[in-house]
Protein backbone atom coordinates (compact mmCIF):
# COMPACT_ATOMS: atom_id res chain seq x y z
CA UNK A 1 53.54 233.99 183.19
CA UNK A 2 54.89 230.26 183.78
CA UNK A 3 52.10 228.18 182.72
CA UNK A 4 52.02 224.20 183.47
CA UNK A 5 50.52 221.57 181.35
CA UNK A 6 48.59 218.79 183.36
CA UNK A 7 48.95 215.81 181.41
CA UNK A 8 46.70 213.04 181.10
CA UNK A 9 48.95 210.44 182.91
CA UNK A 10 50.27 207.00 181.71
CA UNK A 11 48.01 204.48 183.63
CA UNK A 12 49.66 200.81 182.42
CA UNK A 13 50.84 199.23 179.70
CA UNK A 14 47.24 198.16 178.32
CA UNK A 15 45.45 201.63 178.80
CA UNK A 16 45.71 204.24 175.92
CA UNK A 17 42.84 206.75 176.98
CA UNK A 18 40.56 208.09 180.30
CA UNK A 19 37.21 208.92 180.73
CA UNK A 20 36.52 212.64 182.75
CA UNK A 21 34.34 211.82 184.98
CA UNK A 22 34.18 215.22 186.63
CA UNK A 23 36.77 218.16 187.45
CA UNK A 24 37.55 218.61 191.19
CA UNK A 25 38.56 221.87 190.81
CA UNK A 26 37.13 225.20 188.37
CA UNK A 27 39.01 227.82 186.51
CA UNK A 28 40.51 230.24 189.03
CA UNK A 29 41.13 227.81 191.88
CA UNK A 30 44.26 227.22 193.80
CA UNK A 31 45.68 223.96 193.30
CA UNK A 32 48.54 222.60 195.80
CA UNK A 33 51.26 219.99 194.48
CA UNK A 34 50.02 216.98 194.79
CA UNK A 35 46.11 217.86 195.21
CA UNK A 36 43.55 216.44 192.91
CA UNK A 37 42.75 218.00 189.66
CA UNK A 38 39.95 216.12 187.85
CA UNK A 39 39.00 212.41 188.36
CA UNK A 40 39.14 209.89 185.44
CA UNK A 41 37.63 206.62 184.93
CA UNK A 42 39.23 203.56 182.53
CA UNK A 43 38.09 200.19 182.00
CA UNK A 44 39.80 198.88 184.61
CA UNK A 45 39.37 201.62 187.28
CA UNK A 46 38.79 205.07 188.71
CA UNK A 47 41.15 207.19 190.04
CA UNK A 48 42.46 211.01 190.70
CA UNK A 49 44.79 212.79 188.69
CA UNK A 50 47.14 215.20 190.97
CA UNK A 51 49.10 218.44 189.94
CA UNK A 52 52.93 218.17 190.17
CA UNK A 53 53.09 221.72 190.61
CA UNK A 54 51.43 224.34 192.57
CA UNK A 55 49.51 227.54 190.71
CA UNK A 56 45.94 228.43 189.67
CA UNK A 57 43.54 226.32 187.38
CA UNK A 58 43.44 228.83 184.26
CA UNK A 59 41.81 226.48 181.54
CA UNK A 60 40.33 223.21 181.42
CA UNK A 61 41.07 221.80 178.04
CA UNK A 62 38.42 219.09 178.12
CA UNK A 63 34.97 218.78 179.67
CA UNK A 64 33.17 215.94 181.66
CA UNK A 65 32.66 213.35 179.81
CA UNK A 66 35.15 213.38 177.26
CA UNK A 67 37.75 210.63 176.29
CA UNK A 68 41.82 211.88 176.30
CA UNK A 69 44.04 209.69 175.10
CA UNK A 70 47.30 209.14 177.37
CA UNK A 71 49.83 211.58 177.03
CA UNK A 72 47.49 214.76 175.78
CA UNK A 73 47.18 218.16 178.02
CA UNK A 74 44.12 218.65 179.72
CA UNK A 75 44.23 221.64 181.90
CA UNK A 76 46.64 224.75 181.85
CA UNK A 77 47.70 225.70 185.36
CA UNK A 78 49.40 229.09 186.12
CA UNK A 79 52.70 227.87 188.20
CA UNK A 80 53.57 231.51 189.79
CA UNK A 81 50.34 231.19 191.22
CA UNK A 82 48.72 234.13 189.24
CA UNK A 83 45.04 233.75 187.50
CA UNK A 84 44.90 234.84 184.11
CA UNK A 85 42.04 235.09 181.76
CA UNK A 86 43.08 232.10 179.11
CA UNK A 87 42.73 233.18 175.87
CA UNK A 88 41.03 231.18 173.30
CA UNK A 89 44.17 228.57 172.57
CA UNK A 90 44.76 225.69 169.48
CA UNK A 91 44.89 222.30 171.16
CA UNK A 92 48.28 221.19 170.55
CA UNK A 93 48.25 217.55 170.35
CA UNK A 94 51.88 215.49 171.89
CA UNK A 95 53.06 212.52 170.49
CA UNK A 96 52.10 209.71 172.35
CA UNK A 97 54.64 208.06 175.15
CA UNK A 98 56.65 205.43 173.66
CA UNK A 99 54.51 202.72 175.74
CA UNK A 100 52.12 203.91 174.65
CA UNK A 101 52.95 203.29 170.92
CA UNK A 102 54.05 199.75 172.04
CA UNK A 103 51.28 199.05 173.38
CA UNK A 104 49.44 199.80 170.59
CA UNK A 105 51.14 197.85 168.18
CA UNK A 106 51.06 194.32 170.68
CA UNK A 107 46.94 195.41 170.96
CA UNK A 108 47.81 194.52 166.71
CA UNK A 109 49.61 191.87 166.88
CA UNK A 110 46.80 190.02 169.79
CA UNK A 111 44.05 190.58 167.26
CA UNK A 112 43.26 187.78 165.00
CA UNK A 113 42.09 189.75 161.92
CA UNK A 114 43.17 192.93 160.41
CA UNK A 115 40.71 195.76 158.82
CA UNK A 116 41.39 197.55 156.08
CA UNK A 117 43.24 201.12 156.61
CA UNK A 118 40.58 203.76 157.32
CA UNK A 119 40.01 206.45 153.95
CA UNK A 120 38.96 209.24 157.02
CA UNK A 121 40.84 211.21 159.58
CA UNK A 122 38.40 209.59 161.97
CA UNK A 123 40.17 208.64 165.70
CA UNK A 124 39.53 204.82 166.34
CA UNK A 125 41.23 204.15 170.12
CA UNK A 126 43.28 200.69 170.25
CA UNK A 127 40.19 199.29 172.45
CA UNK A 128 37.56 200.25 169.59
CA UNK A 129 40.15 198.90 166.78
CA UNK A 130 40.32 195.27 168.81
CA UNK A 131 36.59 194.70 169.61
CA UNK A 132 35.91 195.33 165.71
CA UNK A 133 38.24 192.90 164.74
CA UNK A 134 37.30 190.74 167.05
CA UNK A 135 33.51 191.04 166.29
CA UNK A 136 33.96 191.15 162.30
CA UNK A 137 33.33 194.54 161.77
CA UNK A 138 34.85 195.98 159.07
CA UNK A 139 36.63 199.75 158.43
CA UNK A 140 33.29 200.99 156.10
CA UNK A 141 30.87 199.77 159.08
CA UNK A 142 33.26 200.91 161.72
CA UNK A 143 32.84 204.46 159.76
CA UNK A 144 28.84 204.59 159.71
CA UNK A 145 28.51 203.91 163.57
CA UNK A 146 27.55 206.91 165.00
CA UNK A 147 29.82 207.76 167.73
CA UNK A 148 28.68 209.50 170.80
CA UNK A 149 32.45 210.45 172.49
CA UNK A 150 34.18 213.98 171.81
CA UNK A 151 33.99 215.12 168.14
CA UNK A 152 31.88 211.90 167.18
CA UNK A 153 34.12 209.74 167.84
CA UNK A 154 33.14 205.84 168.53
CA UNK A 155 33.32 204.87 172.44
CA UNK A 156 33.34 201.08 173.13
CA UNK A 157 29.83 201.50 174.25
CA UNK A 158 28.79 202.51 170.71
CA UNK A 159 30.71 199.70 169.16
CA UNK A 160 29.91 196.95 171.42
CA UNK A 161 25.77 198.49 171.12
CA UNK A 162 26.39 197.99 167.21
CA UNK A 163 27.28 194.57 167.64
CA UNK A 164 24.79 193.60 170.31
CA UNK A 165 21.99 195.10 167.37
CA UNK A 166 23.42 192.50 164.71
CA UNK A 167 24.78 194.63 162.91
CA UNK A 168 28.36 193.21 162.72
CA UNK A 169 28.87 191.18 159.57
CA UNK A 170 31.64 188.62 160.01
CA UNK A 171 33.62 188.10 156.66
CA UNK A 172 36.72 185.43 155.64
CA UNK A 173 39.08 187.57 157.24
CA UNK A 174 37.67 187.86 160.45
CA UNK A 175 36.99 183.76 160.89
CA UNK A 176 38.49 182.66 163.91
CA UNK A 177 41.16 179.50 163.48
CA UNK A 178 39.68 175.99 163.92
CA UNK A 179 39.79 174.22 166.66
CA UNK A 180 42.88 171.55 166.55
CA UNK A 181 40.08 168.80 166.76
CA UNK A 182 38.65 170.18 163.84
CA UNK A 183 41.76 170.38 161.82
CA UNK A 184 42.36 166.48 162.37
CA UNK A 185 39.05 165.75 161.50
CA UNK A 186 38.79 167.37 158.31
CA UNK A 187 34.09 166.38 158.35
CA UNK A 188 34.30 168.45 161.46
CA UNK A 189 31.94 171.53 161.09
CA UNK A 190 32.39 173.85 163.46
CA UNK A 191 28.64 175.86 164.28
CA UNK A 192 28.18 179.71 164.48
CA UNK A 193 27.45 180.70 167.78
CA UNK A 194 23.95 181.75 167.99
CA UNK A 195 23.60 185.22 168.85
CA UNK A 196 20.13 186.13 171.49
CA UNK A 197 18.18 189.02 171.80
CA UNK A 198 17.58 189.74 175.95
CA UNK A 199 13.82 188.56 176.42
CA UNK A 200 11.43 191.80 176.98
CA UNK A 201 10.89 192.00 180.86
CA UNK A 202 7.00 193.67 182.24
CA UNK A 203 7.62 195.57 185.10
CA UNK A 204 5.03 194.41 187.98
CA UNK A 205 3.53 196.94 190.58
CA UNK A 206 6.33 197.10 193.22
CA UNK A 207 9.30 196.49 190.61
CA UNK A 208 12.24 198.65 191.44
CA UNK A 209 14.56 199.58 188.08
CA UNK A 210 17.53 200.09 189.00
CA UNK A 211 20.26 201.25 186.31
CA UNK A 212 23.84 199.86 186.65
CA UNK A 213 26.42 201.86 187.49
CA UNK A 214 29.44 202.58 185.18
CA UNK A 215 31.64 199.64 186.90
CA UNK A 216 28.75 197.03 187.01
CA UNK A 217 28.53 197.54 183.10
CA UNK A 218 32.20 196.83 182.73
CA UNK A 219 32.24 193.71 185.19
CA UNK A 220 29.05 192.66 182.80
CA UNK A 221 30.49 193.04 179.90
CA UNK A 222 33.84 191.55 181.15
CA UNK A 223 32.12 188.22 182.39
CA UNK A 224 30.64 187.74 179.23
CA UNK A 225 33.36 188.03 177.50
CA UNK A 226 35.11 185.78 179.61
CA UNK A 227 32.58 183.19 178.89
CA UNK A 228 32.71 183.74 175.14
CA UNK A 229 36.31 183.18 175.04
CA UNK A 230 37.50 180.49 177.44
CA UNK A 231 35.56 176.61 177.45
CA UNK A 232 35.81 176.68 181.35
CA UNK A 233 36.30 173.29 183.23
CA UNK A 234 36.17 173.41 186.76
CA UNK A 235 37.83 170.45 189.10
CA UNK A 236 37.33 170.66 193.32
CA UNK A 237 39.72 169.01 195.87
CA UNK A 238 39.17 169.02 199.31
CA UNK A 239 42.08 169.93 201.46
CA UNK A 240 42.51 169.61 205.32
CA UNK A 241 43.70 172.47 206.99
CA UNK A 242 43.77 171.49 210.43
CA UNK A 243 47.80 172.40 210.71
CA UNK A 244 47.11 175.70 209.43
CA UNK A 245 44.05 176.73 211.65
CA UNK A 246 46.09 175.52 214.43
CA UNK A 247 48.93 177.38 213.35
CA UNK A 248 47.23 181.07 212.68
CA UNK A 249 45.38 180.69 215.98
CA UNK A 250 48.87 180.53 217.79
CA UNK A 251 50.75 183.32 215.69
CA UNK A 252 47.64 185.72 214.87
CA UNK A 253 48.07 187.65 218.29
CA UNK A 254 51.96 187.80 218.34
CA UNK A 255 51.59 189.40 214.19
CA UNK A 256 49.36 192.00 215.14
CA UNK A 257 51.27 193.14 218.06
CA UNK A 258 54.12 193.38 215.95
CA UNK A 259 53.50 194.26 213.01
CA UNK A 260 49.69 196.38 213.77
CA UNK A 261 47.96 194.27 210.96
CA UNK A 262 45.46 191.35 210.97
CA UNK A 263 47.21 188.08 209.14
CA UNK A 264 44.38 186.43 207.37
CA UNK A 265 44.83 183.08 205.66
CA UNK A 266 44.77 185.13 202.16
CA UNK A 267 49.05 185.20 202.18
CA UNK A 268 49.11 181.47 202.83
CA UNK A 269 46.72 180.68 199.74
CA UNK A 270 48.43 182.90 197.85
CA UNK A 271 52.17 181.14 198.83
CA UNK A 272 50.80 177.61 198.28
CA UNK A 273 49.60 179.05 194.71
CA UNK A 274 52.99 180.19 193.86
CA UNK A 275 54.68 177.04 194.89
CA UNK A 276 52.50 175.09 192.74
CA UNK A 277 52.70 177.59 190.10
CA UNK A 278 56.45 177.18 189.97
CA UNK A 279 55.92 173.47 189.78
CA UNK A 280 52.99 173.73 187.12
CA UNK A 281 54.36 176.91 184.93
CA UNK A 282 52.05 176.27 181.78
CA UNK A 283 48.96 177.40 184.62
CA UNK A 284 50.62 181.00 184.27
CA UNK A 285 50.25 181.65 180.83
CA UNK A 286 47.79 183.81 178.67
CA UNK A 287 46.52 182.93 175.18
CA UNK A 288 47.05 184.76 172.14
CA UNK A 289 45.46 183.98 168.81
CA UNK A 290 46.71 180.40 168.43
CA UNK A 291 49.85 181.09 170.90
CA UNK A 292 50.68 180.74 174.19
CA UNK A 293 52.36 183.58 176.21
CA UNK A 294 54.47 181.56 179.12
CA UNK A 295 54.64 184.23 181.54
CA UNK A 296 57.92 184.86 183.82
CA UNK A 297 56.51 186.65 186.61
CA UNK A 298 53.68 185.11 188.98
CA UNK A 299 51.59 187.85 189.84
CA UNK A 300 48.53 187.09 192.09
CA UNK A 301 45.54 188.67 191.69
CA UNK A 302 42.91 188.44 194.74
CA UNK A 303 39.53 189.46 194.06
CA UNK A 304 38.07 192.18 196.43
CA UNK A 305 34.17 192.86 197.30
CA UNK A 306 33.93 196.34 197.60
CA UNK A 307 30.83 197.85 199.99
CA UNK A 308 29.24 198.69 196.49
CA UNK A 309 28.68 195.48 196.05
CA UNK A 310 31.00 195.39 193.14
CA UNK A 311 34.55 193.91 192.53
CA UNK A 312 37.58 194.55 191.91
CA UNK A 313 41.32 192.55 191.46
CA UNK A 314 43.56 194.23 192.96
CA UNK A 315 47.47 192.13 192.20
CA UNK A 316 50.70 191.38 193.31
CA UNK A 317 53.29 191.36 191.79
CA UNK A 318 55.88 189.24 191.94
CA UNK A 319 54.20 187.18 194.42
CA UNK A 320 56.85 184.13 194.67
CA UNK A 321 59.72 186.53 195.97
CA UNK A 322 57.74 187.69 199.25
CA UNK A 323 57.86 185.82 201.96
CA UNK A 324 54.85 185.13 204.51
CA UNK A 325 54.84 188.37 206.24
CA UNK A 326 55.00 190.24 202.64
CA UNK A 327 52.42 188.56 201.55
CA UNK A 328 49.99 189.59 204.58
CA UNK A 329 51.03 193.42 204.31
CA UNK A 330 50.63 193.11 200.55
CA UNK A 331 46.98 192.00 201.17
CA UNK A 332 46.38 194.05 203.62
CA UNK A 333 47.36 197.03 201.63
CA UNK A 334 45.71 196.25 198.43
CA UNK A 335 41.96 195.45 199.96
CA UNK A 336 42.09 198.05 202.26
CA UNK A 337 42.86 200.68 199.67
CA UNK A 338 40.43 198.73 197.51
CA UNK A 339 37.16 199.28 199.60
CA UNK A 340 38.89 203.09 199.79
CA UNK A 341 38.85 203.58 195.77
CA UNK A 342 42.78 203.97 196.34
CA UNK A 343 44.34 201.69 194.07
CA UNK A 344 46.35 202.89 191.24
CA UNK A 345 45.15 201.59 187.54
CA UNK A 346 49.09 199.84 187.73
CA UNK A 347 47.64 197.86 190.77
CA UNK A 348 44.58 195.75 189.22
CA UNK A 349 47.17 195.00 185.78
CA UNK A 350 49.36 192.53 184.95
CA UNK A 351 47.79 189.69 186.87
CA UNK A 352 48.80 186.45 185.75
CA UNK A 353 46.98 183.94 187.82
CA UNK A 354 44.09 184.81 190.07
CA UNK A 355 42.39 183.70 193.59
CA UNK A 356 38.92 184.44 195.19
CA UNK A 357 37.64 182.99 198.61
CA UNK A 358 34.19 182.55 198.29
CA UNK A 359 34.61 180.92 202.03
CA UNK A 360 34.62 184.79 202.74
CA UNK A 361 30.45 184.62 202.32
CA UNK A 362 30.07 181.38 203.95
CA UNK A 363 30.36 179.50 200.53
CA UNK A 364 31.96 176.10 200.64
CA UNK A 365 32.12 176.14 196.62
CA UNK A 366 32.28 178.19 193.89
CA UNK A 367 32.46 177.97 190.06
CA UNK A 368 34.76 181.27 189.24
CA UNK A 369 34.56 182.90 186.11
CA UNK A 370 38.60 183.39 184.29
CA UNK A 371 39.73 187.08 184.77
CA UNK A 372 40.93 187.17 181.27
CA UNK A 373 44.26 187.18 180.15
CA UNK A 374 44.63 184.63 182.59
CA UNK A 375 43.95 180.86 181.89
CA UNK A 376 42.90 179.55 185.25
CA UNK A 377 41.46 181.48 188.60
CA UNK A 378 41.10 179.32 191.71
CA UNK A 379 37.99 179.88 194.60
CA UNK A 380 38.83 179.06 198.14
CA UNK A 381 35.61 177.87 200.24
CA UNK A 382 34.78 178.41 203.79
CA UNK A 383 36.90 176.24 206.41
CA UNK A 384 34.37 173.99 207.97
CA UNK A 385 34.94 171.24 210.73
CA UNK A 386 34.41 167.91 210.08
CA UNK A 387 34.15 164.59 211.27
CA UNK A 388 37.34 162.55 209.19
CA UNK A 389 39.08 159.58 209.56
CA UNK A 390 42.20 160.07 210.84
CA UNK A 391 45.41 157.64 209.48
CA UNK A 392 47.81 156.80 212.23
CA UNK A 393 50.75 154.08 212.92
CA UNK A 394 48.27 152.39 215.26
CA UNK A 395 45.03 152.19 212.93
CA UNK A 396 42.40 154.30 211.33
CA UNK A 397 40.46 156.70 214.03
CA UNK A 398 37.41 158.97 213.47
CA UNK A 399 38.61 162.74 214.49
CA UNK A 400 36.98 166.39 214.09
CA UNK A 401 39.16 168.10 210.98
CA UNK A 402 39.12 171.87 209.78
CA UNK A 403 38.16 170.82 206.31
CA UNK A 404 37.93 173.30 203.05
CA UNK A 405 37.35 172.60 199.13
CA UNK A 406 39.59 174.15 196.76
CA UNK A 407 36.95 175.22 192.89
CA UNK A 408 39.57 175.67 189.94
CA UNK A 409 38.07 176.55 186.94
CA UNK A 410 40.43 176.93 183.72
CA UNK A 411 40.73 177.26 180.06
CA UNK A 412 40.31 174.15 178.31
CA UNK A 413 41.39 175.62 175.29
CA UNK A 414 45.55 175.78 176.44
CA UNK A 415 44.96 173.23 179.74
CA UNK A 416 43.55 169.57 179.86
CA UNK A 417 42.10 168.21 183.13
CA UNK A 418 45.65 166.68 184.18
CA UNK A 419 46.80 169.61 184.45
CA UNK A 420 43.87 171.45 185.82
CA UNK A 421 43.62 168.78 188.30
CA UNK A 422 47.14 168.32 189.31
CA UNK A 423 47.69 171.84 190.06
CA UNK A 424 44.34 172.20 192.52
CA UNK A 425 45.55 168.97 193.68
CA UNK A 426 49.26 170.14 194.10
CA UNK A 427 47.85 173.48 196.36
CA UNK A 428 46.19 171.48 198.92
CA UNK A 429 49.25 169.68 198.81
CA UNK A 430 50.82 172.32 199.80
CA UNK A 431 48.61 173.64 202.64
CA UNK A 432 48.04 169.98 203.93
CA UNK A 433 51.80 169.85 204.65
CA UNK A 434 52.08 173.19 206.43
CA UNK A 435 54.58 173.05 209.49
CA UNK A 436 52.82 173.82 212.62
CA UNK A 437 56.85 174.70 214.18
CA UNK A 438 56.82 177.59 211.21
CA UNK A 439 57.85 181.30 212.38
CA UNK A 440 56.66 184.45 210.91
């Protein structure tokens, strides 16, 4: 009998292991190519995993649940198409994809600390080896956490739990750098960060409690993290976008027609970003330990409500090679595959810079929290007409304007507010200047 291995599937460069969140299919059924198997969950997203050949499911190799690193087998499928009764196998465990190695060794050489080499045969995963060196724990604490994943082993809940309890003892090694001011002034004294127990809450007749679901807790955690690492500095211009209002209005109808999709004024933020990207390239950088990663390729990511309520980043790559009418399928694509729970883990990675229009919920401002890597995220408000006074060769007149402000928060860690400031001010530049004779 031909049997098939279904392997837990590469999923980007930064992800090493998948959550089961449940099998589609039981032992016995008929599974087409291409048909979903089992769905999986990351940190960054959910998605299916399909069969690449056609048979019958003989043997799930791992239950819901239970974390797989990248590369493993987790279900046997007969390929002639012929159920068998599996007998009682030895998991055979494949070496891991050579990105996957890599990837391993760069989530190393990010961390600022290293801990000692573990005296167990204990599985740590790459995410669960970074948070305890960046939260000071050390290998014998690491190896008293209970763990609550498959064979005991430690899940990033059960870490990031251990640290939340105090637990985590930060040592010499595990010191973060000083901060440059601190190194030229040598009196400096740089404070611990006070750590805060979450305030009991009474629950009053009427209170609803209402537990988070699994991608709330990772947006949580993810925001505070954010937080934690970057000093964020926010700086607002206010750009007129009369031209391109006028401009959409005229070409909006002719787009659809042509191309059967909606052009939004998502592609044009997401050009004037580029441009000012390409003038401004230390904005598209990332930050690790004490260096700075330049990056080569701009790639956009656009935040996306989803009808959960939740949110997701969906990116593009590549951003500053597609012209207008790329950009509006691009966006198109992405959020409409977002709100579908389509996107492929490869899709929401790799984002270099990111926007979100708050103007999307009526908001004329927003304060936006870094997607880290990134260094800077930028919020675009609502477009809102305005009385203005209008500059012309024959004096100053008072006219109605489409008016919209421009929120750029950013690291202040890796960028001062001239640069912050320039760039936000070079993007309404950009859209201020837009040519109303412009084809698409």
């Amino acid at each position: 009998m031909s049997e098939y291995k279904l392997i837990m599937p590469k999923m980007g460069e930064s992800i090493a292991e998948a959550t089961i969140i449940s099998w589609l299919k039981n032992e016995g059924d008929i599974i087409e190519i291409d048909e979903a198997v089992l769905e999986i969950a990351t940190d960054k997203v959910d998605s299916e995993v399909p069969s690449m050949e056609s048979g019958v499911l003989i043997q799930k190799l791992y239950k819901e649940g239970d974390v797989v690193k990248v590369g493993e087998p987790i279900a046997i499928i007969s390929a002639n198409g012929v159920a068998a009764v599996a007998a009682p196998t030895e998991k055979v465990s494949t070496p891991e994809p050579i990105a996957v190695i890599e990837n391993t060794i760069t989530v190393a050489q990010q961390a600022t600390t290293t801990l000692a080499p573990s005296t167990s045969d204990r599985f740590y995963s790459p995410l669960v080896m970074n948070i305890a060196r960046a939260e000071g724990v050390s290998m014998d604490q690491l190896e008293r956490i209970l763990g609550t994943g498959q064979e005991g082993r430690v899940t990033k809940r059960d870490i990031l739990d251990f640290v939340k309890n105090g637990n985590a003892q930060p040592s010499a090694a595990s010191t973060p750098a000083a901060h440059p001011v601190a190194a030229i002034m040598p009196s400096a004294q740089v404070a611990p960060i006070a750590s805060h127990e979450t305030p009991a809450i009474n629950l009053a007749p009427g209170d609803e409690l209402i537990e988070m679901d699994r991608m709330r807790k990772l947006i949580a955690d993810h925001m505070v993290m954010s937080k934690q690492t970057s000093p964020h500095v926010t700086s607002f211009v206010e750009a007129d976008v009369t031209n391109i209002v006028n401009w959409r209005n005229k070409i909006k109808d002719s787009f659809k027609a042509r191309e059967g999709e909606n052009f939004t004024f998502t592609p044009i933020f997401i050009e004037a970003i580029t441009k000012a990207i390409k003038d401004f390239p230390m904005i598209n950088i990332s930050v690790s330990g004490d260096k700075i990663i330049k990056h080569k390729n701009i790639n956009i990511g656009m935040a996306a409500a989803l009808p959960s309520g939740n949110l997701i980043v969906p990116v593009i790559k590549n951003a500053d090679f597609m012209n207008l009418t790329g950009l509006a399928k691009s966006v198109n694509d992405l959020a409409g595959r977002a709100r579908n729970n389509k996107l492929k883990p490869d899709e929401i990675q790799g984002g270099t810079y990111t926007v979100t229009n708050v103007g999307t919920f009526g908001n004329v401002l927003g304060t936006p929290i870094i997607n880290q890597p990134q260094v800077a995220i930028m919020a675009m408000g609502a477009i809102v007409k305005k009385p203005a006074v209008i500059e012309t060769e024959h004096g100053d007149l008072i006219g109605i304007r489409h008016k919209m402000f421009l929120s750029h928060s950013y690291d202040h860690r890796v960028v001062d507010g001239a640069l912050g400031g320039m760039f936000v001010r070079r993007v309404a530049d950009y859209l201020e200047q837009w040519d109303i004779n412009r084809e698409v």
